[in-house]
PDB file of N, CA and C in Angstrom:
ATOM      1  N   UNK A   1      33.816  12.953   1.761  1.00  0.00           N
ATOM      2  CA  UNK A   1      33.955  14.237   1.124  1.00  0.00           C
ATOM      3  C   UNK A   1      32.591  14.686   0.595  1.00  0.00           C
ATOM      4  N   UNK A   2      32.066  15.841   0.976  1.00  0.00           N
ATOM      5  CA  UNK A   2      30.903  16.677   0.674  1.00  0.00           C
ATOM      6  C   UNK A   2      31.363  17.461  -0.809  1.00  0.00           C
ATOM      7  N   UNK A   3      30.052  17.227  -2.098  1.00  0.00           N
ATOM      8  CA  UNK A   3      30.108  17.758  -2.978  1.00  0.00           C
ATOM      9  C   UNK A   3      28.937  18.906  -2.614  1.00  0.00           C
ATOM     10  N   UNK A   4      28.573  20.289  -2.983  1.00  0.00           N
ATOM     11  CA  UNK A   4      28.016  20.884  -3.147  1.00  0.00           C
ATOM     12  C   UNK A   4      27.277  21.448  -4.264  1.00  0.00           C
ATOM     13  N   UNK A   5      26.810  20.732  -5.476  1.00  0.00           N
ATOM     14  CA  UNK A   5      26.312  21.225  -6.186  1.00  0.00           C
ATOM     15  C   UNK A   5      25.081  22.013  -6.283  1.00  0.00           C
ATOM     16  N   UNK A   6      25.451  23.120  -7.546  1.00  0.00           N
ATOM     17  CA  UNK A   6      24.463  24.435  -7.689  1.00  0.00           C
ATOM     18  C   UNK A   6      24.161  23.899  -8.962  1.00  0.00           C
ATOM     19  N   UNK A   7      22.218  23.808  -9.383  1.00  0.00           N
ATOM     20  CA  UNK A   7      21.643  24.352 -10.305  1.00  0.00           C
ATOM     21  C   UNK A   7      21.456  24.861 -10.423  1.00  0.00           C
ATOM     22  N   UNK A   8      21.086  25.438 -11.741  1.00  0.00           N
ATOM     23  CA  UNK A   8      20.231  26.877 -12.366  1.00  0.00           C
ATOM     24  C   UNK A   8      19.241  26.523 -11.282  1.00  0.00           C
ATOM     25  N   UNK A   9      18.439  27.433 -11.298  1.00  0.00           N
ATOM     26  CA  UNK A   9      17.143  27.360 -10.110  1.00  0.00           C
ATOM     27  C   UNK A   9      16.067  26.679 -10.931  1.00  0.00           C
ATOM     28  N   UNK A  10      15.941  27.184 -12.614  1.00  0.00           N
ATOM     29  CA  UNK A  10      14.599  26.356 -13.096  1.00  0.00           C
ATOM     30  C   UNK A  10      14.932  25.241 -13.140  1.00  0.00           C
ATOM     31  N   UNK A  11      16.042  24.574 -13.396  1.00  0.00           N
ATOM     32  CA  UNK A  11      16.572  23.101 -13.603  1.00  0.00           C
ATOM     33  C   UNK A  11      16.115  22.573 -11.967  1.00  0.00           C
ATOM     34  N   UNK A  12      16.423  23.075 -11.107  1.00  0.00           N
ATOM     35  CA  UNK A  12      16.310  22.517  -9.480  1.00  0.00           C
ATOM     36  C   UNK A  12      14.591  22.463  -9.347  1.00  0.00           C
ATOM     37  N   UNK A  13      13.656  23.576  -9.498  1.00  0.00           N
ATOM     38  CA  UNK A  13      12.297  23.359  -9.340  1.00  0.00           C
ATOM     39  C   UNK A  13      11.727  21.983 -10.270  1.00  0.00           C
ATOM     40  N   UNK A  14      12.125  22.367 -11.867  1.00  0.00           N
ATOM     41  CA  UNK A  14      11.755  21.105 -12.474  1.00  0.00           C
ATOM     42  C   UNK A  14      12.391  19.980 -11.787  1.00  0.00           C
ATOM     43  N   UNK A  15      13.415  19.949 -11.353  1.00  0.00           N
ATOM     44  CA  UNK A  15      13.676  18.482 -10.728  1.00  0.00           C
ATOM     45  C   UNK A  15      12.953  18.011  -9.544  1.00  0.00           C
ATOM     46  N   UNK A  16      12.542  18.549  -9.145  1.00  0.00           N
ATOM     47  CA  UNK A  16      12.122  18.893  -7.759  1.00  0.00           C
ATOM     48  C   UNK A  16      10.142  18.160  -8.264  1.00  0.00           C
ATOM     49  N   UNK A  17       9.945  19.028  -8.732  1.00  0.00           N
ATOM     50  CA  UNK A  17       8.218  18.974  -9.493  1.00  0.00           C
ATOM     51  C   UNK A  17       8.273  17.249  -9.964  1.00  0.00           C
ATOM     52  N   UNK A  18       9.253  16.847 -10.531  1.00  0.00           N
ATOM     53  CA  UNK A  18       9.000  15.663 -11.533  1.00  0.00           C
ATOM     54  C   UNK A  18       8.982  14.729 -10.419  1.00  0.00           C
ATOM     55  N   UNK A  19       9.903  14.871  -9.364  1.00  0.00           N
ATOM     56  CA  UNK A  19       9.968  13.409  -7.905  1.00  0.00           C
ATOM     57  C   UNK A  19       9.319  13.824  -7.925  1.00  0.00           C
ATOM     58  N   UNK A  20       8.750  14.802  -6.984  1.00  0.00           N
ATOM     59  CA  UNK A  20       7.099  15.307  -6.282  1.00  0.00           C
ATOM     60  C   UNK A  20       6.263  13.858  -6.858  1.00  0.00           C
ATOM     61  N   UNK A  21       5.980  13.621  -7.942  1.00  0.00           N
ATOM     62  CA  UNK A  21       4.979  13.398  -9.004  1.00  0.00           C
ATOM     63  C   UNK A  21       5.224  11.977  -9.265  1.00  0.00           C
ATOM     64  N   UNK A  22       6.076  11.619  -8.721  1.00  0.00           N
ATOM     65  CA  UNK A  22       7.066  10.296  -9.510  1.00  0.00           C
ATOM     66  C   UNK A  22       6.586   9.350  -8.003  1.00  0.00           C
ATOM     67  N   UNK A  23       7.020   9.874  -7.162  1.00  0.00           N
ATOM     68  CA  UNK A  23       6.795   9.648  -5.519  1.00  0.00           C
ATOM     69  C   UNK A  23       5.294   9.460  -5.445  1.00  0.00           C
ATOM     70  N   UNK A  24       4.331  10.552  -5.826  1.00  0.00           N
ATOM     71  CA  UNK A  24       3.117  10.326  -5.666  1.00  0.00           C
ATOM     72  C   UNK A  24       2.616   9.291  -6.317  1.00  0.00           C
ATOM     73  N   UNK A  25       2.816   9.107  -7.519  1.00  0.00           N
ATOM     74  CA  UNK A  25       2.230   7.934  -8.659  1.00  0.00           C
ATOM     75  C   UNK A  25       2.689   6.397  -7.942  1.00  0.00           C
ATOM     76  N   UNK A  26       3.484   6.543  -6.980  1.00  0.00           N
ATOM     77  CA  UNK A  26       4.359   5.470  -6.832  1.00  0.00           C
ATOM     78  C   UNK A  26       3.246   5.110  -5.289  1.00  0.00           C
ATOM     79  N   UNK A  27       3.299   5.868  -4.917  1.00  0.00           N
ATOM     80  CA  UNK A  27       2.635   6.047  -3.947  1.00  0.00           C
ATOM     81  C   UNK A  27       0.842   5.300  -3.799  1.00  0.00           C
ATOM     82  N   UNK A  28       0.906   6.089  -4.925  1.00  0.00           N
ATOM     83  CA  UNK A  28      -0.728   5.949  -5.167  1.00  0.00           C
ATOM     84  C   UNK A  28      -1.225   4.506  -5.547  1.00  0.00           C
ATOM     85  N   UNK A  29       0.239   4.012  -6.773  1.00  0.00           N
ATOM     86  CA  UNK A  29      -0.303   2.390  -6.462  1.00  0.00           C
ATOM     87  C   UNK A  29      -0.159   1.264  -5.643  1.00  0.00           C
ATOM     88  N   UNK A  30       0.791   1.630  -4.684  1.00  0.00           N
ATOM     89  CA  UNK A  30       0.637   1.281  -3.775  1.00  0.00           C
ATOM     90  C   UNK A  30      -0.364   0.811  -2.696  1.00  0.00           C
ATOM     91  N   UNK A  31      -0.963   2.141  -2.416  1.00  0.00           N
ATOM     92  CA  UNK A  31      -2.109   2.434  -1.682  1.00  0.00           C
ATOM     93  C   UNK A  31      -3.070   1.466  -2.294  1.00  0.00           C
ATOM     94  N   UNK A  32      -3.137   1.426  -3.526  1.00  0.00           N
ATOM     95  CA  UNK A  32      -4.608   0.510  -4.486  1.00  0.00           C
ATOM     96  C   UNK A  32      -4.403  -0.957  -3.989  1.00  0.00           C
ATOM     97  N   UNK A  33      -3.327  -1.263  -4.166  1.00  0.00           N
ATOM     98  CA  UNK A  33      -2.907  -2.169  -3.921  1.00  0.00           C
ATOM     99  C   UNK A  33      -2.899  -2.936  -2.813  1.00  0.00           C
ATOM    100  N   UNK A  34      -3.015  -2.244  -1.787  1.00  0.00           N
ATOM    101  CA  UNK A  34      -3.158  -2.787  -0.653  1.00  0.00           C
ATOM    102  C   UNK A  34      -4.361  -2.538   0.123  1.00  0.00           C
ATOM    103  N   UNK A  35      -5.339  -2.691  -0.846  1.00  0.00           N
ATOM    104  CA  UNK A  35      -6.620  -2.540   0.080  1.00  0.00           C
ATOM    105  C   UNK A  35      -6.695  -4.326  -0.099  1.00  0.00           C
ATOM    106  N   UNK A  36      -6.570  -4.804  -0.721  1.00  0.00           N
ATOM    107  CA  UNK A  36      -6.171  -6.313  -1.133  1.00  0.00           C
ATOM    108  C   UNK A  36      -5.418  -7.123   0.345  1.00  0.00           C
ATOM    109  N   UNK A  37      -5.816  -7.888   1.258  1.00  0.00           N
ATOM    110  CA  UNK A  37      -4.981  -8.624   2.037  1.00  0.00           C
ATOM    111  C   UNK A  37      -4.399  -9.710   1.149  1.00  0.00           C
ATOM    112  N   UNK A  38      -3.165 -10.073   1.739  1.00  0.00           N
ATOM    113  CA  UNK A  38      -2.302 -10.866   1.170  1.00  0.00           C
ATOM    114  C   UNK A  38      -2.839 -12.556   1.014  1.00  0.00           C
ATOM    115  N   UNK A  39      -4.215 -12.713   1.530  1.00  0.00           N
ATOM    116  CA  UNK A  39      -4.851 -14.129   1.516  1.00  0.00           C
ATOM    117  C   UNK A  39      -6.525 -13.329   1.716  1.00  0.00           C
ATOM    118  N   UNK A  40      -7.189 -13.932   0.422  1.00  0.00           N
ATOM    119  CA  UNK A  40      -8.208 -13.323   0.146  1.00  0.00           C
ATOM    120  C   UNK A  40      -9.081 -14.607  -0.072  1.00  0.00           C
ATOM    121  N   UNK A  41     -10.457 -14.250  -0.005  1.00  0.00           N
ATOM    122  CA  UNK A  41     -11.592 -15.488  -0.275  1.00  0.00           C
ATOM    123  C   UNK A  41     -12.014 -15.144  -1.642  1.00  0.00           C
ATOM    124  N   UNK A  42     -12.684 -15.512  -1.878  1.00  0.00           N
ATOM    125  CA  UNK A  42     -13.286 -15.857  -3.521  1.00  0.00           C
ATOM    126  C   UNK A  42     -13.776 -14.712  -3.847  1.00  0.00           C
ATOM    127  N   UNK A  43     -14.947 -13.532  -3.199  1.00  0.00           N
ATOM    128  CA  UNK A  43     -15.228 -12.570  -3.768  1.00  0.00           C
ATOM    129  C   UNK A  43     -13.934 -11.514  -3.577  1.00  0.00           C
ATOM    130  N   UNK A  44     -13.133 -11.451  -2.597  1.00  0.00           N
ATOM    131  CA  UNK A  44     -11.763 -10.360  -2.591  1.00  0.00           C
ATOM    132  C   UNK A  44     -11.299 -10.732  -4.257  1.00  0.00           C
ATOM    133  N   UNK A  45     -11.065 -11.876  -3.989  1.00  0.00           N
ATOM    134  CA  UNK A  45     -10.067 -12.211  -5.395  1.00  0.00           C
ATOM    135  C   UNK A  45     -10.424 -11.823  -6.856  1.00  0.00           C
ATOM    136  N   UNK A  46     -11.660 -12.302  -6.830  1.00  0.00           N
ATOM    137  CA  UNK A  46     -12.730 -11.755  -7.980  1.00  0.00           C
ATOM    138  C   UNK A  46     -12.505 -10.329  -8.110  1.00  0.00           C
ATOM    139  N   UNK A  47     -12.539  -9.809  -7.105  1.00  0.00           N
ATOM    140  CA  UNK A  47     -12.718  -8.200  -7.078  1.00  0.00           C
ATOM    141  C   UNK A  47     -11.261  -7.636  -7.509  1.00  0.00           C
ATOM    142  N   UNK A  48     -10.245  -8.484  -6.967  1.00  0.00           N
ATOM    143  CA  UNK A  48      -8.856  -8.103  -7.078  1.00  0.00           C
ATOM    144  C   UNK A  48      -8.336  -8.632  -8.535  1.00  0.00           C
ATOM    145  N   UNK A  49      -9.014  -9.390  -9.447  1.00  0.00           N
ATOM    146  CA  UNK A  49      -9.066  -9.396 -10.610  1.00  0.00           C
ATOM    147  C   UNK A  49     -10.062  -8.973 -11.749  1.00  0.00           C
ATOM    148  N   UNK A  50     -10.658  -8.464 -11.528  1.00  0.00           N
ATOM    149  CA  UNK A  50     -11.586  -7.435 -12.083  1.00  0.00           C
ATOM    150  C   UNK A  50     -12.650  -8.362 -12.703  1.00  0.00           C
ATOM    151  N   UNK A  51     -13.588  -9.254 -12.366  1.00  0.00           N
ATOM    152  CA  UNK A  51     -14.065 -10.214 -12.981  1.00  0.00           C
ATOM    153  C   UNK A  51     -15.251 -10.422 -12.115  1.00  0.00           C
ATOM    154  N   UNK A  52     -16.210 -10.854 -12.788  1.00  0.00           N
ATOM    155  CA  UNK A  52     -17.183 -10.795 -11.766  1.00  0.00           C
ATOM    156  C   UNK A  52     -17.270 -12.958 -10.596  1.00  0.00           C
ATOM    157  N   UNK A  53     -17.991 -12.908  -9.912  1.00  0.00           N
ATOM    158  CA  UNK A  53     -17.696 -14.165  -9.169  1.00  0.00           C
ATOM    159  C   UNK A  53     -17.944 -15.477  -9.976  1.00  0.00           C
ATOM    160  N   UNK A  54     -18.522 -15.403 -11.012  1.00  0.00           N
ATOM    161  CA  UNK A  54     -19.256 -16.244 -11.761  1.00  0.00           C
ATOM    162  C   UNK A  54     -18.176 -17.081 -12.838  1.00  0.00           C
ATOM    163  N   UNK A  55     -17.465 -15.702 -13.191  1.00  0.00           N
ATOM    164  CA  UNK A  55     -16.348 -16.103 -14.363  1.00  0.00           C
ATOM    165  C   UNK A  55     -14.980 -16.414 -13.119  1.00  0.00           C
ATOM    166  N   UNK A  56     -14.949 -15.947 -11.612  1.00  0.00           N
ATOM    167  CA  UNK A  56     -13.767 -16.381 -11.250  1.00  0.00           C
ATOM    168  C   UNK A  56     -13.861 -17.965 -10.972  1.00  0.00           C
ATOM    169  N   UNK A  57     -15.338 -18.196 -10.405  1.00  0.00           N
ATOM    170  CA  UNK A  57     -15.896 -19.661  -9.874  1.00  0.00           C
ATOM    171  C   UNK A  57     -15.842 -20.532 -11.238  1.00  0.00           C
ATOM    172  N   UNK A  58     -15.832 -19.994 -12.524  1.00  0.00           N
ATOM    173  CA  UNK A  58     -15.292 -20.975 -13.750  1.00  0.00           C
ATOM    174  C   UNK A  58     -13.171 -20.542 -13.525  1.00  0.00           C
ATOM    175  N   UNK A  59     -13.114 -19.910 -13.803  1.00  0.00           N
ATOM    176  CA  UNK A  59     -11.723 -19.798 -13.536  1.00  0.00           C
ATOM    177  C   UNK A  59     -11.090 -20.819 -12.505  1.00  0.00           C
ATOM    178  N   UNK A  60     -11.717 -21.023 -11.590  1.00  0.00           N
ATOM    179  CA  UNK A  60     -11.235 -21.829 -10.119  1.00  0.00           C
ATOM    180  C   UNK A  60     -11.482 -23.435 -11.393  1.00  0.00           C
ATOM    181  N   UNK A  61     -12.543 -23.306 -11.328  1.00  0.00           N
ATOM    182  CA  UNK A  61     -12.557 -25.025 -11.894  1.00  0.00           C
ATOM    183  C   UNK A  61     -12.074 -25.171 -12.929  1.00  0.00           C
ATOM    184  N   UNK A  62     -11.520 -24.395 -14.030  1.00  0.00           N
ATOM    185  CA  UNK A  62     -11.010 -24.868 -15.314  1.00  0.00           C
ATOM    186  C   UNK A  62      -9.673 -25.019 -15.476  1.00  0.00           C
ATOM    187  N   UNK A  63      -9.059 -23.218 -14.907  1.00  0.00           N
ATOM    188  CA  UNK A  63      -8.162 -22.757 -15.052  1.00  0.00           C
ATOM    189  C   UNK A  63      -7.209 -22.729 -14.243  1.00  0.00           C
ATOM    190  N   UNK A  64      -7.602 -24.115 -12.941  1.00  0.00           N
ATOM    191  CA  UNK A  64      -6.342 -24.104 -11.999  1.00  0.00           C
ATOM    192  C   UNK A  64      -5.768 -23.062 -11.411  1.00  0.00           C
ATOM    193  N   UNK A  65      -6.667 -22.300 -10.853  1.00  0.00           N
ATOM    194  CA  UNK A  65      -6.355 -21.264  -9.687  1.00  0.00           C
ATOM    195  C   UNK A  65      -5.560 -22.137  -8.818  1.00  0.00           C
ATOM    196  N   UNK A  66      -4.163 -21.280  -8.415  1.00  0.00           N
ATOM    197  CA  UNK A  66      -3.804 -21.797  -6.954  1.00  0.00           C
ATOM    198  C   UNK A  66      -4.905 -21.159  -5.730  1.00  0.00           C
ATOM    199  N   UNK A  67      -5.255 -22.483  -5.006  1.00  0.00           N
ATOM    200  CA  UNK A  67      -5.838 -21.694  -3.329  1.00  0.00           C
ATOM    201  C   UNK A  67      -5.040 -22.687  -2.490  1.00  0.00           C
ATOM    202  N   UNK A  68      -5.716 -22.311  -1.303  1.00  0.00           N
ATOM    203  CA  UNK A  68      -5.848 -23.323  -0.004  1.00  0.00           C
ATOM    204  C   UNK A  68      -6.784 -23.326   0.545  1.00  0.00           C
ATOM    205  N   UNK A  69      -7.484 -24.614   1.021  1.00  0.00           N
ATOM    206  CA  UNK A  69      -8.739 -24.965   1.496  1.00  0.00           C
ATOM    207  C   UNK A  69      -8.117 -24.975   3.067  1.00  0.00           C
ATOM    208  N   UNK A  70      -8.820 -24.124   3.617  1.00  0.00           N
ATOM    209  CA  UNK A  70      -9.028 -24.264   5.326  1.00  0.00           C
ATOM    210  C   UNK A  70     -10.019 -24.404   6.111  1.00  0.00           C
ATOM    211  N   UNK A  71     -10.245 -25.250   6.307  1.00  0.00           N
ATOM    212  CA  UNK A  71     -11.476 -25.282   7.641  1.00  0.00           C
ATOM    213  C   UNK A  71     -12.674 -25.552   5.928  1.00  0.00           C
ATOM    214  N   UNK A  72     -12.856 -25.461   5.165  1.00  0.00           N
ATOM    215  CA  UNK A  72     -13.557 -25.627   3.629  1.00  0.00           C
ATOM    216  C   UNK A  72     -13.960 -24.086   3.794  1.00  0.00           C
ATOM    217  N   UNK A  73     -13.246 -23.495   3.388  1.00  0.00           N
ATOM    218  CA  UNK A  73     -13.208 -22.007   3.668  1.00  0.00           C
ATOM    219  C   UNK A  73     -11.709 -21.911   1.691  1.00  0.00           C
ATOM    220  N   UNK A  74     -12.045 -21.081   1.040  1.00  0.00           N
ATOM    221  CA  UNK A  74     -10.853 -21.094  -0.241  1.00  0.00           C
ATOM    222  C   UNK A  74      -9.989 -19.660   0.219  1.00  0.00           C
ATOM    223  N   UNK A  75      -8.983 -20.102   0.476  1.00  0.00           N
ATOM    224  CA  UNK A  75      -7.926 -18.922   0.568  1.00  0.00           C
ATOM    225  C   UNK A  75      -6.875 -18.546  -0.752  1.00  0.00           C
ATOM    226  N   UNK A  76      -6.916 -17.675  -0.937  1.00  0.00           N
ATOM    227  CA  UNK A  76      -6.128 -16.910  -2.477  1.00  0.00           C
ATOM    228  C   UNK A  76      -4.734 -16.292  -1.742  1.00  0.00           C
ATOM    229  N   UNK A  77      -3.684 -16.452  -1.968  1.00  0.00           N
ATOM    230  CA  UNK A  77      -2.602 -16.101  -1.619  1.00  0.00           C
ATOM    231  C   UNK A  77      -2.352 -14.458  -3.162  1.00  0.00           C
ATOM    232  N   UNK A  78      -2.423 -13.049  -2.331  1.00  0.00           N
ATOM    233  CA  UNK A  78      -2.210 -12.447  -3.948  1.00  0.00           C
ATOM    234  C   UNK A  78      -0.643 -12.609  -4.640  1.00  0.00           C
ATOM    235  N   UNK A  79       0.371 -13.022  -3.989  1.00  0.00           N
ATOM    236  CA  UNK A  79       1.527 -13.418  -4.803  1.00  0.00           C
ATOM    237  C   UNK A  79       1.528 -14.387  -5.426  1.00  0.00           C
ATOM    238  N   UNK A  80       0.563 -15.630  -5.267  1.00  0.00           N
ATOM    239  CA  UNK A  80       0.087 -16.457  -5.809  1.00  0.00           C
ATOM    240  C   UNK A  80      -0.486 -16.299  -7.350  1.00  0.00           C
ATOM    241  N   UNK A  81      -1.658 -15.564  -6.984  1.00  0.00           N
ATOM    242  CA  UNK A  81      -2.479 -14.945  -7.958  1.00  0.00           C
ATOM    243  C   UNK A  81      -1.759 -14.300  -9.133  1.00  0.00           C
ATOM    244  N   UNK A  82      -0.937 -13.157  -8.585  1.00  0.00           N
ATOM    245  CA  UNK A  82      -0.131 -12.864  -9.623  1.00  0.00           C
ATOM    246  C   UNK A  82       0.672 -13.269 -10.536  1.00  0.00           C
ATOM    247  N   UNK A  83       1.429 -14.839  -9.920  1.00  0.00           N
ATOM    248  CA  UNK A  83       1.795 -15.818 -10.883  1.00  0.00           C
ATOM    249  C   UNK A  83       1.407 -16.263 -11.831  1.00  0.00           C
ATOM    250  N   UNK A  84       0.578 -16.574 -11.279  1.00  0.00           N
ATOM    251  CA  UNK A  84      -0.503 -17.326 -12.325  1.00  0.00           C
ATOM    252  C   UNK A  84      -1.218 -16.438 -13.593  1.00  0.00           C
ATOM    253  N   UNK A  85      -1.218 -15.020 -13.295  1.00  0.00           N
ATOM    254  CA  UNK A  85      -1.717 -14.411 -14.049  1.00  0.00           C
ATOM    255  C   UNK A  85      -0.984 -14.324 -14.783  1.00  0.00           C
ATOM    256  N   UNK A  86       0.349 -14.141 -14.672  1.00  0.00           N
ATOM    257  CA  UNK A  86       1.550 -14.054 -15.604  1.00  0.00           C
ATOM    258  C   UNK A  86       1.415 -14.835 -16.278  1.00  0.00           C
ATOM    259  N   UNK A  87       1.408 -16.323 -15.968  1.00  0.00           N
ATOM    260  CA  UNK A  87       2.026 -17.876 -16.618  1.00  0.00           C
ATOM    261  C   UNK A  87       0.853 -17.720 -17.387  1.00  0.00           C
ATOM    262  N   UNK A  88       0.042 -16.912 -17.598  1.00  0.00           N
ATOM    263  CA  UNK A  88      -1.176 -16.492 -18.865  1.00  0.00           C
ATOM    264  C   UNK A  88      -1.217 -15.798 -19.968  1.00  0.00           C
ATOM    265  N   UNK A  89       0.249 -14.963 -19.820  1.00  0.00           N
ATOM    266  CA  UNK A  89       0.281 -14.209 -20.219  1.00  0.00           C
ATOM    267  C   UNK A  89       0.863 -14.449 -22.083  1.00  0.00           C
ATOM    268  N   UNK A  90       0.528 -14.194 -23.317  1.00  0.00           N
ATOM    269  CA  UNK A  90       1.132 -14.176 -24.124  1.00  0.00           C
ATOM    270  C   UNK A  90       1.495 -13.811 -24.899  1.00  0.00           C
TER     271      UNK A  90
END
């Protein structure tokens, strides 16, 4: 069964304007977000935590970063990363 509802017209534009906006914001972090691959090396990661390489390369040795060593190459998983940033959190 089809409902047909009528708004006032300003109620329908404002509704209309606020997704517009809601969609874009949603959108937009998205986009940031994924300039990031999902397995990053030491300067991605650094960069993807706003820190410069110096304080992530103490971070790695103190603070028990999860990686994976391949080939002796450090791989950062970012769902990883994000854990961990949490389990920091207080």
């Amino acid at each position: 069964m089809q409902m047909n509802l009528e708004l006032p017209e300003e109620f329908s534009e404002e509704l209309k304007k606020t997704v517009t906006e809601v969609v874009k914001e949603s959108l937009g972090s998205f986009s940031t977000d994924s300039k990031y691959p999902e397995f990053m090396d030491k300067t991605q990661c650094a960069s993807y935590l706003s820190i410069s390489i110096g304080t992530f390369n103490n971070w790695l040795k103190n603070e028990k970063i999860p990686f994976m060593l391949i080939g002796g190459s450090y791989r950062f998983k970012k769902s990883e990363i994000n854990k961990f940033m949490l389990s920091k959190q207080k």
